[in-house]
PDB file of N, CA and C in Angstrom:
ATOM      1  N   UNK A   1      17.966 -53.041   8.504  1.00  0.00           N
ATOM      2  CA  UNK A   1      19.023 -52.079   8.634  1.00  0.00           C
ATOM      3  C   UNK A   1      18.453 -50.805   9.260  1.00  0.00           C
ATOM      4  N   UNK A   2      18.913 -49.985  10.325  1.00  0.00           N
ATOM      5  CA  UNK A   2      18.368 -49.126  11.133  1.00  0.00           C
ATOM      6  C   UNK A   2      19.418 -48.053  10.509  1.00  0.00           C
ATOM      7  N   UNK A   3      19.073 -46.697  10.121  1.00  0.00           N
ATOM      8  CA  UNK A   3      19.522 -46.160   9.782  1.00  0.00           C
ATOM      9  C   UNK A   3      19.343 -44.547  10.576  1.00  0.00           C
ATOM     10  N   UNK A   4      20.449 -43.854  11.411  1.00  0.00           N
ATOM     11  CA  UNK A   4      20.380 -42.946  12.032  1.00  0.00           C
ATOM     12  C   UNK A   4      20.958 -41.457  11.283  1.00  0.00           C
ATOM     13  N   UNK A   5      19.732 -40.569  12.226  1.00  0.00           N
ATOM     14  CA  UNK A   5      19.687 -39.424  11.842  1.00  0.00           C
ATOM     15  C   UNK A   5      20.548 -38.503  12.482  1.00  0.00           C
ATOM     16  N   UNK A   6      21.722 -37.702  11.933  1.00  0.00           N
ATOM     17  CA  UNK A   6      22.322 -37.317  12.255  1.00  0.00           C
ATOM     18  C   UNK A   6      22.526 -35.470  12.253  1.00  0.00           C
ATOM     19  N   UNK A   7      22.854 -35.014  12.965  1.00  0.00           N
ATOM     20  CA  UNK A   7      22.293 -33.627  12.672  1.00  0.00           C
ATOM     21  C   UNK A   7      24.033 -32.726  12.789  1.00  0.00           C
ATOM     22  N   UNK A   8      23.974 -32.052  11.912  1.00  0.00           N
ATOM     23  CA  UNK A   8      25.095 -31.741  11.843  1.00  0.00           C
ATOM     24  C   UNK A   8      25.561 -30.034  12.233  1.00  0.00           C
ATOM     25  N   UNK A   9      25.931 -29.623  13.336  1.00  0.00           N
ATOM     26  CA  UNK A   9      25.187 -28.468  13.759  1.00  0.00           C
ATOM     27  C   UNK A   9      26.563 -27.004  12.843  1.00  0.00           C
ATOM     28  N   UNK A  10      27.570 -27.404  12.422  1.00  0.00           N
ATOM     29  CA  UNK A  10      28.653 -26.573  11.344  1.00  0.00           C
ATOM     30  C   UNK A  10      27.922 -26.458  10.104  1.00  0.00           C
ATOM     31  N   UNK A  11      27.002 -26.562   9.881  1.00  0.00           N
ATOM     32  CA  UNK A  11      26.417 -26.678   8.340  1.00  0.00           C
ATOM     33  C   UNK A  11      25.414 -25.300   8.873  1.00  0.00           C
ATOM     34  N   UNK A  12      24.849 -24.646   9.962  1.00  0.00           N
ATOM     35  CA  UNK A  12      24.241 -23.608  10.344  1.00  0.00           C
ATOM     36  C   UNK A  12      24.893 -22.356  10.107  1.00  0.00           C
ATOM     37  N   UNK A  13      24.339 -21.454   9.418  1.00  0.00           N
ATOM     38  CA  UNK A  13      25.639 -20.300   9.367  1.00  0.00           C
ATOM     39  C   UNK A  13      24.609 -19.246  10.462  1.00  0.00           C
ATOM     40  N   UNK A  14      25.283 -17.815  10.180  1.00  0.00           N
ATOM     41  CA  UNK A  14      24.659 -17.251  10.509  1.00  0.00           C
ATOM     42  C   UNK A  14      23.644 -16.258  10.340  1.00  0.00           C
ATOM     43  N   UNK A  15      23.197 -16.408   8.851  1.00  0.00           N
ATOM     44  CA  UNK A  15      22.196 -15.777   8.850  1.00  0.00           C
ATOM     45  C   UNK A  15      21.089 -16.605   8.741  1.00  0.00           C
ATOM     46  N   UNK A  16      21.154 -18.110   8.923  1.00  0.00           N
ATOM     47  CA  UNK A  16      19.982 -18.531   9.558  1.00  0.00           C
ATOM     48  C   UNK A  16      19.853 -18.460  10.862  1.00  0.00           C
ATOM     49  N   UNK A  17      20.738 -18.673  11.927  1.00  0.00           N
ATOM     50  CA  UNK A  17      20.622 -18.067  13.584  1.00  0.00           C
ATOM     51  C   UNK A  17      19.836 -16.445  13.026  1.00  0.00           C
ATOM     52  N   UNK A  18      20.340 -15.904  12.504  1.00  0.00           N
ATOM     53  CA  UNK A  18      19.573 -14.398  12.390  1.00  0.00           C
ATOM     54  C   UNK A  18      18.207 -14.386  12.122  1.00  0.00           C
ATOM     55  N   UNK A  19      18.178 -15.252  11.185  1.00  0.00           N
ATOM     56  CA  UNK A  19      16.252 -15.172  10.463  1.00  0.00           C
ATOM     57  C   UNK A  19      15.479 -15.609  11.498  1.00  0.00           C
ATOM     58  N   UNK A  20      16.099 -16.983  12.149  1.00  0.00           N
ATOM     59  CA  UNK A  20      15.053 -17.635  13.690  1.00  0.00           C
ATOM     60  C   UNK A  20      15.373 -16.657  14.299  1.00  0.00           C
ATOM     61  N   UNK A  21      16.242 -15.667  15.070  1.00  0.00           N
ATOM     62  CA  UNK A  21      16.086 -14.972  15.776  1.00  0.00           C
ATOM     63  C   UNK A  21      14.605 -14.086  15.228  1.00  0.00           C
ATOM     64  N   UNK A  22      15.303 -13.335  14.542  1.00  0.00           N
ATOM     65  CA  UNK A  22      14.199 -12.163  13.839  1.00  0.00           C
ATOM     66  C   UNK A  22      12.762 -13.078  13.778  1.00  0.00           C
ATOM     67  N   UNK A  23      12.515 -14.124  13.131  1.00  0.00           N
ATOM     68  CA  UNK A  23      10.862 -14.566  13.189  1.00  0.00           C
ATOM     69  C   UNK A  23      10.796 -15.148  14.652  1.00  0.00           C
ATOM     70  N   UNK A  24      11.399 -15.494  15.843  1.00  0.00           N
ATOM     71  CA  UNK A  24      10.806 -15.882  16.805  1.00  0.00           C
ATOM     72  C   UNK A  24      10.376 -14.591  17.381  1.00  0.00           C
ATOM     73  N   UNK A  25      11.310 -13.247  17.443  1.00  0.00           N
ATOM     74  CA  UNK A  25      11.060 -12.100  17.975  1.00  0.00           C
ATOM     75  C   UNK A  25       9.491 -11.055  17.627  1.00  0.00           C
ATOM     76  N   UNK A  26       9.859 -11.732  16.624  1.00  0.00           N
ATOM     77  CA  UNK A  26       7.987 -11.126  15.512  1.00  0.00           C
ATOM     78  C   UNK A  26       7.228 -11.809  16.216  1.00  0.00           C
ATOM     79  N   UNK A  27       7.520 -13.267  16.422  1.00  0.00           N
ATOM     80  CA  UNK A  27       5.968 -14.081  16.699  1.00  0.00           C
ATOM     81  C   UNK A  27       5.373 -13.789  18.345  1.00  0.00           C
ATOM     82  N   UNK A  28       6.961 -13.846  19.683  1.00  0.00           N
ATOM     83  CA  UNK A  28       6.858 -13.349  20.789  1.00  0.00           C
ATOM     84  C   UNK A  28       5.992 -11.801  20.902  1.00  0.00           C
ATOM     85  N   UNK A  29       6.791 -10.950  19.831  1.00  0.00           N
ATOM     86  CA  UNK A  29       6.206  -9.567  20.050  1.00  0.00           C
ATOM     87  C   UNK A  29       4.679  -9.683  19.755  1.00  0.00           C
ATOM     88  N   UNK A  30       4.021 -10.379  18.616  1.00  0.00           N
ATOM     89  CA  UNK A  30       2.745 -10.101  18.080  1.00  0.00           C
ATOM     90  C   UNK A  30       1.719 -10.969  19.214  1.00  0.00           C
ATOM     91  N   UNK A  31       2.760 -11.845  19.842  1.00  0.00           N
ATOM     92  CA  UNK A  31       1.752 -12.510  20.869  1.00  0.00           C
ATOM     93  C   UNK A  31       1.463 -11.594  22.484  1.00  0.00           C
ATOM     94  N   UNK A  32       2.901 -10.782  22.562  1.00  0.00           N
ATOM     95  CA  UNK A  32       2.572 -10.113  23.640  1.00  0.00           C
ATOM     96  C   UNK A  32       1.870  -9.038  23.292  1.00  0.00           C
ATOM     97  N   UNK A  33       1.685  -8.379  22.234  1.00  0.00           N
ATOM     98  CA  UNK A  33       0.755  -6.737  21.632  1.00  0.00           C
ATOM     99  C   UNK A  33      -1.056  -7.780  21.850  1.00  0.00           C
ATOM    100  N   UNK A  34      -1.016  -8.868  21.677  1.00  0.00           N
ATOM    101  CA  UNK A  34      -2.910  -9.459  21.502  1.00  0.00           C
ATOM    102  C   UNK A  34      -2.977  -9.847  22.694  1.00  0.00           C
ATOM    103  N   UNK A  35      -1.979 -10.489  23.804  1.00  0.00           N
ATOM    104  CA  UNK A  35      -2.076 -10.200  25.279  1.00  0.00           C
ATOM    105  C   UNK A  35      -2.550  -9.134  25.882  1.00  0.00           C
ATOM    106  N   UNK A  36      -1.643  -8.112  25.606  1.00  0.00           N
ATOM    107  CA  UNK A  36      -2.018  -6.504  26.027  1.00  0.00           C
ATOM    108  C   UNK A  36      -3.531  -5.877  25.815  1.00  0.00           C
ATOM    109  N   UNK A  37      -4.085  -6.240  24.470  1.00  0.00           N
ATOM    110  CA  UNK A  37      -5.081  -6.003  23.674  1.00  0.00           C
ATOM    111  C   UNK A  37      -6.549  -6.460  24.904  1.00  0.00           C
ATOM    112  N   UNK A  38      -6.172  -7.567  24.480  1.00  0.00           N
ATOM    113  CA  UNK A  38      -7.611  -8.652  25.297  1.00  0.00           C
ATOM    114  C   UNK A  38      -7.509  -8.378  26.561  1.00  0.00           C
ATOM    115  N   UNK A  39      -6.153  -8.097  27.505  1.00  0.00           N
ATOM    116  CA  UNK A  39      -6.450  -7.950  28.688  1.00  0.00           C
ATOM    117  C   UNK A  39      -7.182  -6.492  28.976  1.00  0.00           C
ATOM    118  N   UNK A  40      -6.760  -5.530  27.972  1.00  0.00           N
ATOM    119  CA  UNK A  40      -7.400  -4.415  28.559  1.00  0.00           C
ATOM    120  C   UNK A  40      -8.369  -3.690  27.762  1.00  0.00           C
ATOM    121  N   UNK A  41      -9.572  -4.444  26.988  1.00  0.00           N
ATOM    122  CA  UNK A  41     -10.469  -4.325  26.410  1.00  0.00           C
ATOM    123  C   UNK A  41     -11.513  -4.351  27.188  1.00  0.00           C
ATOM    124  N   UNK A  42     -11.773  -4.740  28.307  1.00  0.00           N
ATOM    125  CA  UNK A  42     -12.996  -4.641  29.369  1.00  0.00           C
ATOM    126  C   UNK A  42     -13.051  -3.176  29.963  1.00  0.00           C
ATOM    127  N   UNK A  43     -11.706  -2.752  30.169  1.00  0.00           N
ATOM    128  CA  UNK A  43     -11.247  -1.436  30.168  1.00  0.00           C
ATOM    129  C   UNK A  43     -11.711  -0.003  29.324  1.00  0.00           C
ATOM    130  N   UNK A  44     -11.295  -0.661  28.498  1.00  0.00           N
ATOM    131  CA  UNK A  44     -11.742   0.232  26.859  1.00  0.00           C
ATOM    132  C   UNK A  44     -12.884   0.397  26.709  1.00  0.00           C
ATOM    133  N   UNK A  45     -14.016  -0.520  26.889  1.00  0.00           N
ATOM    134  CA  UNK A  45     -14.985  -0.742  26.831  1.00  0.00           C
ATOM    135  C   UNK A  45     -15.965  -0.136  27.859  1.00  0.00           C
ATOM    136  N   UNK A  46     -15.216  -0.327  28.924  1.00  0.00           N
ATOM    137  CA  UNK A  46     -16.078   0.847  29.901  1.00  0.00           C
ATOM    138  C   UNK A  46     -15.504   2.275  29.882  1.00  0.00           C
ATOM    139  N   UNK A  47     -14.241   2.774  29.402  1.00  0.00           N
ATOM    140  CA  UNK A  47     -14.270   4.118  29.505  1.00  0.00           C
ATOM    141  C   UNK A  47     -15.343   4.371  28.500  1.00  0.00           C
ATOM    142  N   UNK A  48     -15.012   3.575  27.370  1.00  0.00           N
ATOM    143  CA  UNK A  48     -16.245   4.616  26.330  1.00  0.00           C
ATOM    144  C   UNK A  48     -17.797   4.684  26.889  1.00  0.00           C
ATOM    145  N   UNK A  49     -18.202   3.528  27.315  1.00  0.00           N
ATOM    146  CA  UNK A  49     -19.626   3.526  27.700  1.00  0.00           C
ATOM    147  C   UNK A  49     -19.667   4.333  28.793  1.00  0.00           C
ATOM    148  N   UNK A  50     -18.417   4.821  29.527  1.00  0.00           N
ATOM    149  CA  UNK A  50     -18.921   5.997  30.528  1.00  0.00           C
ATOM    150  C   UNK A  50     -18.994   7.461  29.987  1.00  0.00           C
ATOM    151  N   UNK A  51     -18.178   7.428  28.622  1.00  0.00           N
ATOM    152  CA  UNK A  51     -17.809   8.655  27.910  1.00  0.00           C
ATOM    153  C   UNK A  51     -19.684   9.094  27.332  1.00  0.00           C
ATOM    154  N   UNK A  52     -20.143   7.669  26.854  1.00  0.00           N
ATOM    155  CA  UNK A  52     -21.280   7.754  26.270  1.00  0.00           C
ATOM    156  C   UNK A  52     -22.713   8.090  27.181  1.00  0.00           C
ATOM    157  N   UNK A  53     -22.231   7.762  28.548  1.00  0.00           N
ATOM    158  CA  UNK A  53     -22.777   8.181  29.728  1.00  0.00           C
ATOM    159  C   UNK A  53     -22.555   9.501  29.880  1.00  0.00           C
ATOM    160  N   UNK A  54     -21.784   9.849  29.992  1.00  0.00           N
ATOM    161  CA  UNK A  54     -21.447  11.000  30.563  1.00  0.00           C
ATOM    162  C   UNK A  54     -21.788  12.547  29.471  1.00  0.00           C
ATOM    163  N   UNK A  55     -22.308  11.909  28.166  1.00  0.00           N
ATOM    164  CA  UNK A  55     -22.364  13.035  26.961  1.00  0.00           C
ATOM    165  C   UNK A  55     -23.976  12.713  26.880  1.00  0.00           C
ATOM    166  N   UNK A  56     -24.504  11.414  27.181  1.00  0.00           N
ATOM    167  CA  UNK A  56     -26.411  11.749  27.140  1.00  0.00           C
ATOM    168  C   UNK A  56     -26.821  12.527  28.527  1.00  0.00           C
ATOM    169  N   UNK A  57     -25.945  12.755  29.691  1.00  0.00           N
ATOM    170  CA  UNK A  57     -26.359  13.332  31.111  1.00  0.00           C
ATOM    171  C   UNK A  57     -26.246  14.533  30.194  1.00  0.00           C
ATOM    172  N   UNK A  58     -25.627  15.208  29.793  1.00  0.00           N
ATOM    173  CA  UNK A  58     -25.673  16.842  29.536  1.00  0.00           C
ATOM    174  C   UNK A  58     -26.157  17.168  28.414  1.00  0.00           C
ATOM    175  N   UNK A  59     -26.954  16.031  27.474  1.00  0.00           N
ATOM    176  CA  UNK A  59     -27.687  16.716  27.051  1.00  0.00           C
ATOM    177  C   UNK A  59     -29.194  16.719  28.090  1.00  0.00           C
ATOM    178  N   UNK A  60     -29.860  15.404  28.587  1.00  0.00           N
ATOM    179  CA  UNK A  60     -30.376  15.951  29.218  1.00  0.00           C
ATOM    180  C   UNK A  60     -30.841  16.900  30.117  1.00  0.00           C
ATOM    181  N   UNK A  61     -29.258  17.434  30.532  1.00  0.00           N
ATOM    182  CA  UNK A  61     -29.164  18.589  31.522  1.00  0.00           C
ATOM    183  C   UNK A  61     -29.976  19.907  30.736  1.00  0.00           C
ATOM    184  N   UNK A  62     -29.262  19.612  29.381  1.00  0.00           N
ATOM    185  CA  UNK A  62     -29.823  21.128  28.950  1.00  0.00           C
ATOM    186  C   UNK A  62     -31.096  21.035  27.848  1.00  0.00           C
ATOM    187  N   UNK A  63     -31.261  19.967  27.763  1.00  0.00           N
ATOM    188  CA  UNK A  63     -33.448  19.676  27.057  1.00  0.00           C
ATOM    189  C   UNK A  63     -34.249  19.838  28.074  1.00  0.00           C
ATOM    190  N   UNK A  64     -34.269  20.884  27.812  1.00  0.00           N
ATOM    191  CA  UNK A  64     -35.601  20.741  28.982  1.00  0.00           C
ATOM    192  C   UNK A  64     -37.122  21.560  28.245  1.00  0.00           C
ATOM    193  N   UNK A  65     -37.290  21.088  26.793  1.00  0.00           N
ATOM    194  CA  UNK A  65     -37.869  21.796  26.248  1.00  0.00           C
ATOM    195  C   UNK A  65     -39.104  20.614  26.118  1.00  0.00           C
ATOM    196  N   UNK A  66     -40.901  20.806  26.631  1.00  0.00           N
ATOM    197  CA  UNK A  66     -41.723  20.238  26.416  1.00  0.00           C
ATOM    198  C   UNK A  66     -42.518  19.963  25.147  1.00  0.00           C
ATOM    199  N   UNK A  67     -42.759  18.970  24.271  1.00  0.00           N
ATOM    200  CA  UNK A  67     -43.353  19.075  23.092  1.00  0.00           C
ATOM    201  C   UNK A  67     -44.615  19.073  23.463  1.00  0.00           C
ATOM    202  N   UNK A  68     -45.417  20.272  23.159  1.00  0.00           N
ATOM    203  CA  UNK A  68     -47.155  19.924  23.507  1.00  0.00           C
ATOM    204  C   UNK A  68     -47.633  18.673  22.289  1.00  0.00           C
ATOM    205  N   UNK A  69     -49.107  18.588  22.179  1.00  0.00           N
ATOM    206  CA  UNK A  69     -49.390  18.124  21.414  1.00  0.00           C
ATOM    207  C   UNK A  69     -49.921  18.757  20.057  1.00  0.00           C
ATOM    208  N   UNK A  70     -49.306  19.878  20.015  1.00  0.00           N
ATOM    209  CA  UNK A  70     -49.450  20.835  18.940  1.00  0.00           C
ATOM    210  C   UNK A  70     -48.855  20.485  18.001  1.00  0.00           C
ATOM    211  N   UNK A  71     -47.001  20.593  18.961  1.00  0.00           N
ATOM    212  CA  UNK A  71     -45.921  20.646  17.841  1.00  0.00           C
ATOM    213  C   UNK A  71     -46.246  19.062  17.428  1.00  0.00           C
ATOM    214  N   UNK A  72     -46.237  18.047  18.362  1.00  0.00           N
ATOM    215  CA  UNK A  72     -46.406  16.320  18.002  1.00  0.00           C
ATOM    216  C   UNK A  72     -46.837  16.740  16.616  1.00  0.00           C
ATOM    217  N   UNK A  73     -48.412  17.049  16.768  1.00  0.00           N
ATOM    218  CA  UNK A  73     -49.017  16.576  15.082  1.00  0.00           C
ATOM    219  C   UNK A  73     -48.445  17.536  13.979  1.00  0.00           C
ATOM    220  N   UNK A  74     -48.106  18.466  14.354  1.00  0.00           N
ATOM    221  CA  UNK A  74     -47.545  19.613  12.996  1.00  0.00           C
ATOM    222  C   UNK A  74     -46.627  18.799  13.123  1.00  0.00           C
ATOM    223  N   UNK A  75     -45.103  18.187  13.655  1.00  0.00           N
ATOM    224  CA  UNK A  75     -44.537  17.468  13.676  1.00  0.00           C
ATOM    225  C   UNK A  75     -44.295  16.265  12.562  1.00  0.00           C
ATOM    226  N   UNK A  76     -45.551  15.232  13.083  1.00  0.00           N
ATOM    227  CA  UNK A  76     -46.150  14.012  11.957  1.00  0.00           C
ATOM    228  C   UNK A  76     -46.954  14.775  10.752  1.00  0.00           C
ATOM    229  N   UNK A  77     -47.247  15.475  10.790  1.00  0.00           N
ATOM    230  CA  UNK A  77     -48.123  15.782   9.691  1.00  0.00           C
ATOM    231  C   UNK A  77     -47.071  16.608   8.334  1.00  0.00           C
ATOM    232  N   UNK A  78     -45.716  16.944   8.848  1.00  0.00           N
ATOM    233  CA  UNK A  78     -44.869  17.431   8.323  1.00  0.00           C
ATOM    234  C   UNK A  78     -44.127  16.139   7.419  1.00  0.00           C
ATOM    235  N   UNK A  79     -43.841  15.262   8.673  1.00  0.00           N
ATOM    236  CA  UNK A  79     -43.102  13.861   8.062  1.00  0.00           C
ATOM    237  C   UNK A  79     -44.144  12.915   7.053  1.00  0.00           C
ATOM    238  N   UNK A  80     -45.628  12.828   7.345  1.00  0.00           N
ATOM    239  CA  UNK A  80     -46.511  12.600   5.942  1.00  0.00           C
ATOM    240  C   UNK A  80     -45.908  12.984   5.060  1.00  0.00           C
ATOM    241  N   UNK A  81     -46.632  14.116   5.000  1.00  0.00           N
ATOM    242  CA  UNK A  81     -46.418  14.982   3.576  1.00  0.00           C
ATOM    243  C   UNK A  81     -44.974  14.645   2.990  1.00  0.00           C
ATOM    244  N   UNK A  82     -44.124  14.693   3.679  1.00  0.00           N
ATOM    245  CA  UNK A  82     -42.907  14.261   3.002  1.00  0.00           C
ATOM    246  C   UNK A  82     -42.858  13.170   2.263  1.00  0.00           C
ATOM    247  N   UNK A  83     -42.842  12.029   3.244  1.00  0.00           N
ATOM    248  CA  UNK A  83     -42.812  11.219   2.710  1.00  0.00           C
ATOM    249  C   UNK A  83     -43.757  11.067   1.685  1.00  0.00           C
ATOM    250  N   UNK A  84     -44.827  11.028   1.477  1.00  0.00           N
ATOM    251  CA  UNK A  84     -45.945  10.908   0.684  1.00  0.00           C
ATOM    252  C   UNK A  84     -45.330  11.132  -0.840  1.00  0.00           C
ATOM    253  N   UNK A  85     -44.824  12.426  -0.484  1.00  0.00           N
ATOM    254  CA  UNK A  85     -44.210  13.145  -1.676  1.00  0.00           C
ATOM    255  C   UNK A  85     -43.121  12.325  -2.206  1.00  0.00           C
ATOM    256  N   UNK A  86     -42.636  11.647  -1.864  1.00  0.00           N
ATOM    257  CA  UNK A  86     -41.607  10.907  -2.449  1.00  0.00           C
ATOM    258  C   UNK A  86     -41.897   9.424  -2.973  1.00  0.00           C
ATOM    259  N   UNK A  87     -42.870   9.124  -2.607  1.00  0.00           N
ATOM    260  CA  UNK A  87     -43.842   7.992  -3.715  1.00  0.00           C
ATOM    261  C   UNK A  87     -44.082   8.709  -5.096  1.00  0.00           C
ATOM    262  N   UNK A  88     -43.580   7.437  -5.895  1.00  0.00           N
ATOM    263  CA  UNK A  88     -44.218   7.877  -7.564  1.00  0.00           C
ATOM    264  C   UNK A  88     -44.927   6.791  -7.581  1.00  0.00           C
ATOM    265  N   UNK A  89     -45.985   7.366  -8.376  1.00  0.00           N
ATOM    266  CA  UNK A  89     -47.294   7.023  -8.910  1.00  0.00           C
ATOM    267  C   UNK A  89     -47.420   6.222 -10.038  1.00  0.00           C
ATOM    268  N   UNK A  90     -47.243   4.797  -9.706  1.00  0.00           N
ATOM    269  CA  UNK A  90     -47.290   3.968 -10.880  1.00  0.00           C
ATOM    270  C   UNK A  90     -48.728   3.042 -10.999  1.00  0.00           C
ATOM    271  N   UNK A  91     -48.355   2.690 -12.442  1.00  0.00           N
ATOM    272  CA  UNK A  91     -49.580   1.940 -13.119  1.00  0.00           C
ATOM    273  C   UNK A  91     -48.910   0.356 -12.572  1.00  0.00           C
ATOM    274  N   UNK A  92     -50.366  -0.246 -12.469  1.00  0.00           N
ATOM    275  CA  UNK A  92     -49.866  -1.702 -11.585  1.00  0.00           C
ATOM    276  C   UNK A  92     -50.348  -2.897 -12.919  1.00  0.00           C
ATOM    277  N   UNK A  93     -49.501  -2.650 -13.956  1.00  0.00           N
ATOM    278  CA  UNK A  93     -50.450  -3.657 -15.001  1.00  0.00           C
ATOM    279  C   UNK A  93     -48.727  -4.403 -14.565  1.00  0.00           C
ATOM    280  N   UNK A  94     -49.120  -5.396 -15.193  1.00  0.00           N
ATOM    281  CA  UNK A  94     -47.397  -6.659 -15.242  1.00  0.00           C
ATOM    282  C   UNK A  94     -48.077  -6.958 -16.674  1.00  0.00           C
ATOM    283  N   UNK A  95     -47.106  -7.538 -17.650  1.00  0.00           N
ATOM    284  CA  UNK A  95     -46.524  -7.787 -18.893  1.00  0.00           C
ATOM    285  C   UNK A  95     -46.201  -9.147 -18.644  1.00  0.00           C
ATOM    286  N   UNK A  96     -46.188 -10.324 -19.285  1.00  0.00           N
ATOM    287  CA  UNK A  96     -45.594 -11.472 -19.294  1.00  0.00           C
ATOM    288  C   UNK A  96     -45.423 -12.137 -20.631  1.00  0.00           C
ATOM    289  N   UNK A  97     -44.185 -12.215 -20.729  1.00  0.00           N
ATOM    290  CA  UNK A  97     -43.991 -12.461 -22.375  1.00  0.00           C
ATOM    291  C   UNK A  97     -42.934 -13.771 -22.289  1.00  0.00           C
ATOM    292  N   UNK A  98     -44.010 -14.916 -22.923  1.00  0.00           N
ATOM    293  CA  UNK A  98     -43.558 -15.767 -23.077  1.00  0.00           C
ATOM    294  C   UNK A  98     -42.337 -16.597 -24.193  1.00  0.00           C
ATOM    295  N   UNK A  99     -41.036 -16.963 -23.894  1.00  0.00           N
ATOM    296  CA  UNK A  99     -40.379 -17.075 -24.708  1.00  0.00           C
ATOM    297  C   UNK A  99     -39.801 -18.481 -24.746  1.00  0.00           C
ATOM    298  N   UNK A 100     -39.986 -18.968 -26.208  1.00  0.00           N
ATOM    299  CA  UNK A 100     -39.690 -20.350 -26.135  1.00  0.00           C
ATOM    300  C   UNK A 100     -38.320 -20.363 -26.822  1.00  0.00           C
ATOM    301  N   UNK A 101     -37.412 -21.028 -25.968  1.00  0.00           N
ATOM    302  CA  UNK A 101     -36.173 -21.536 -26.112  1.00  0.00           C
ATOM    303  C   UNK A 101     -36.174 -22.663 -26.612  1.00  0.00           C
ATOM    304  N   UNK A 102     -35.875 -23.922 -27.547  1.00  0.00           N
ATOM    305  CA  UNK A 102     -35.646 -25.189 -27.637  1.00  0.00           C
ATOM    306  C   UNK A 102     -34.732 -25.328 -27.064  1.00  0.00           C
ATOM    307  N   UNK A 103     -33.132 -25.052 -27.645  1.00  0.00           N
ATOM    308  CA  UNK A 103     -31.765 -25.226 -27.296  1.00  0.00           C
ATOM    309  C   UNK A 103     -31.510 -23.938 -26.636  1.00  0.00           C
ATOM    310  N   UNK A 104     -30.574 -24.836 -25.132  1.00  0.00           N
ATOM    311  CA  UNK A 104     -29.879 -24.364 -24.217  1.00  0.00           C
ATOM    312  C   UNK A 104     -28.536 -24.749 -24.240  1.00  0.00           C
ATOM    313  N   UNK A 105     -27.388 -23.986 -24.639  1.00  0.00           N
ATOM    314  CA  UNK A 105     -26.193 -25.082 -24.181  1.00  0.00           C
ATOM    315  C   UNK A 105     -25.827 -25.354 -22.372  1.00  0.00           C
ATOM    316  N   UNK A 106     -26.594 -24.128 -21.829  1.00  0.00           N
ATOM    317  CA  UNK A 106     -26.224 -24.224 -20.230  1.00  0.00           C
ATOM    318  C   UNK A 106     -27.291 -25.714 -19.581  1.00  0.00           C
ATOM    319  N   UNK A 107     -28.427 -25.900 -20.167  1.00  0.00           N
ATOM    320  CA  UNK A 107     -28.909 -26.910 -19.691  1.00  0.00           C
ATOM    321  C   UNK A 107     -29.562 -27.997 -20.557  1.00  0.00           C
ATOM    322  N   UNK A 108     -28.515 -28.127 -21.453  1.00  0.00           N
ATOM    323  CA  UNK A 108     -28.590 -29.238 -22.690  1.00  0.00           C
ATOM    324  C   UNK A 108     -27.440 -30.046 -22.251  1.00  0.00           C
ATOM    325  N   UNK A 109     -27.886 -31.615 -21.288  1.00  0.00           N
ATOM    326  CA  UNK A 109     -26.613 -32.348 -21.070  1.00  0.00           C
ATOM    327  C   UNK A 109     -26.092 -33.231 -22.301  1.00  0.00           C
ATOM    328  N   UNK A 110     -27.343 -33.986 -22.929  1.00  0.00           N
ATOM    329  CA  UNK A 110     -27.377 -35.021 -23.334  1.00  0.00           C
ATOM    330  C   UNK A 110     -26.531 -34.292 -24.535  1.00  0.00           C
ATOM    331  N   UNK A 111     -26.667 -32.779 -25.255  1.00  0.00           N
ATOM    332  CA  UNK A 111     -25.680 -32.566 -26.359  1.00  0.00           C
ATOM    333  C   UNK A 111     -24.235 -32.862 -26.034  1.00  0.00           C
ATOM    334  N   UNK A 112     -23.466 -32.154 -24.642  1.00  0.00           N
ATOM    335  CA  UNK A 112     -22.466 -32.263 -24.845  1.00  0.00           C
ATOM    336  C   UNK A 112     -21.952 -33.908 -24.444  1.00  0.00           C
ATOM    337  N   UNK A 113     -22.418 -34.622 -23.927  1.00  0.00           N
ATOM    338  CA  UNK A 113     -22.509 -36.133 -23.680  1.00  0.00           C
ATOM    339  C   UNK A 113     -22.105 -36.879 -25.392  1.00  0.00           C
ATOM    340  N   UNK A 114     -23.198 -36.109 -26.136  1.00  0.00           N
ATOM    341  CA  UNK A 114     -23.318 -36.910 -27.961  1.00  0.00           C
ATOM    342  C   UNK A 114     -21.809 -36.408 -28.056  1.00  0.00           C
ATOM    343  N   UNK A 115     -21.755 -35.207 -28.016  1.00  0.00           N
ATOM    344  CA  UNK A 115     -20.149 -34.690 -28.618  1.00  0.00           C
ATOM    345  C   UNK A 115     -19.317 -35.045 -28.617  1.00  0.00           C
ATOM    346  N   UNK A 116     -19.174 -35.736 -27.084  1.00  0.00           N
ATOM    347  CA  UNK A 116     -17.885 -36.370 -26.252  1.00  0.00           C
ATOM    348  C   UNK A 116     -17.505 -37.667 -26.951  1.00  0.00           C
ATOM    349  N   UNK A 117     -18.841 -38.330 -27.353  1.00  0.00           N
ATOM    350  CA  UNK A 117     -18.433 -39.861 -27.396  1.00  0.00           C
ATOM    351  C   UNK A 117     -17.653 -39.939 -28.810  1.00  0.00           C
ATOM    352  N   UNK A 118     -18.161 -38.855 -29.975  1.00  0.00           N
ATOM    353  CA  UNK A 118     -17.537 -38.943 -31.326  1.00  0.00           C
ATOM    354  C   UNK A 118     -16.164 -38.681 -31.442  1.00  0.00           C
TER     355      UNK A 118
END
């Protein structure tokens, strides 16, 4: 027995025509806003890296200050000391304290196995 599918198009009201409208219009819109996106991200991408160009030229423009090798080591010898200073001074002994567990319930199978079978 072949039995046909029949589609009955008066049983549609209209606020389902409304809802497919409204979610096809969401899905069109969100596909044309990630179109827009990706096409002009190569874009985006070079204004900033010219922005980022264009802000290391002026500082170079205006460094024009030479470090001898004076300031260098007062320099490092400043960042030592700092740092240095911020090491604490500990004792290097280790402690090891041995502790005997018999029973584990996290890695005792065979208990909950006995439990089960009673």
């Amino acid at each position: 027995m072949i039995s046909m599918l029949v589609f009955d198009f008066s049983l549609i009201t209209e606020s389902e025509i409304m809802m497919t409208i409204v979610g096809m219009s969401v899905v069109f819109c969100v596909l044309f806003l990630l179109y827009a996106v990706f096409s002009n991200l190569p874009r985006l991408l070079n204004l900033r890296l010219n922005f980022k160009k264009n802000a290391t030229a002026k500082e170079e423009k205006y460094d024009k200050t030479e470090l001898t090798g004076e300031i260098n080591a007062a320099i490092s010898m400043a960042l030592y000391l700092y740092l240095e200073e911020q090491h604490d001074e500990e004792d290097m002994v280790l402690t090891q304290e041995k502790v005997s567990r018999i029973y584990s319930p996290w890695s005792s199978k065979i208990y909950g196995v006995m439990h089960s079978q009673q």
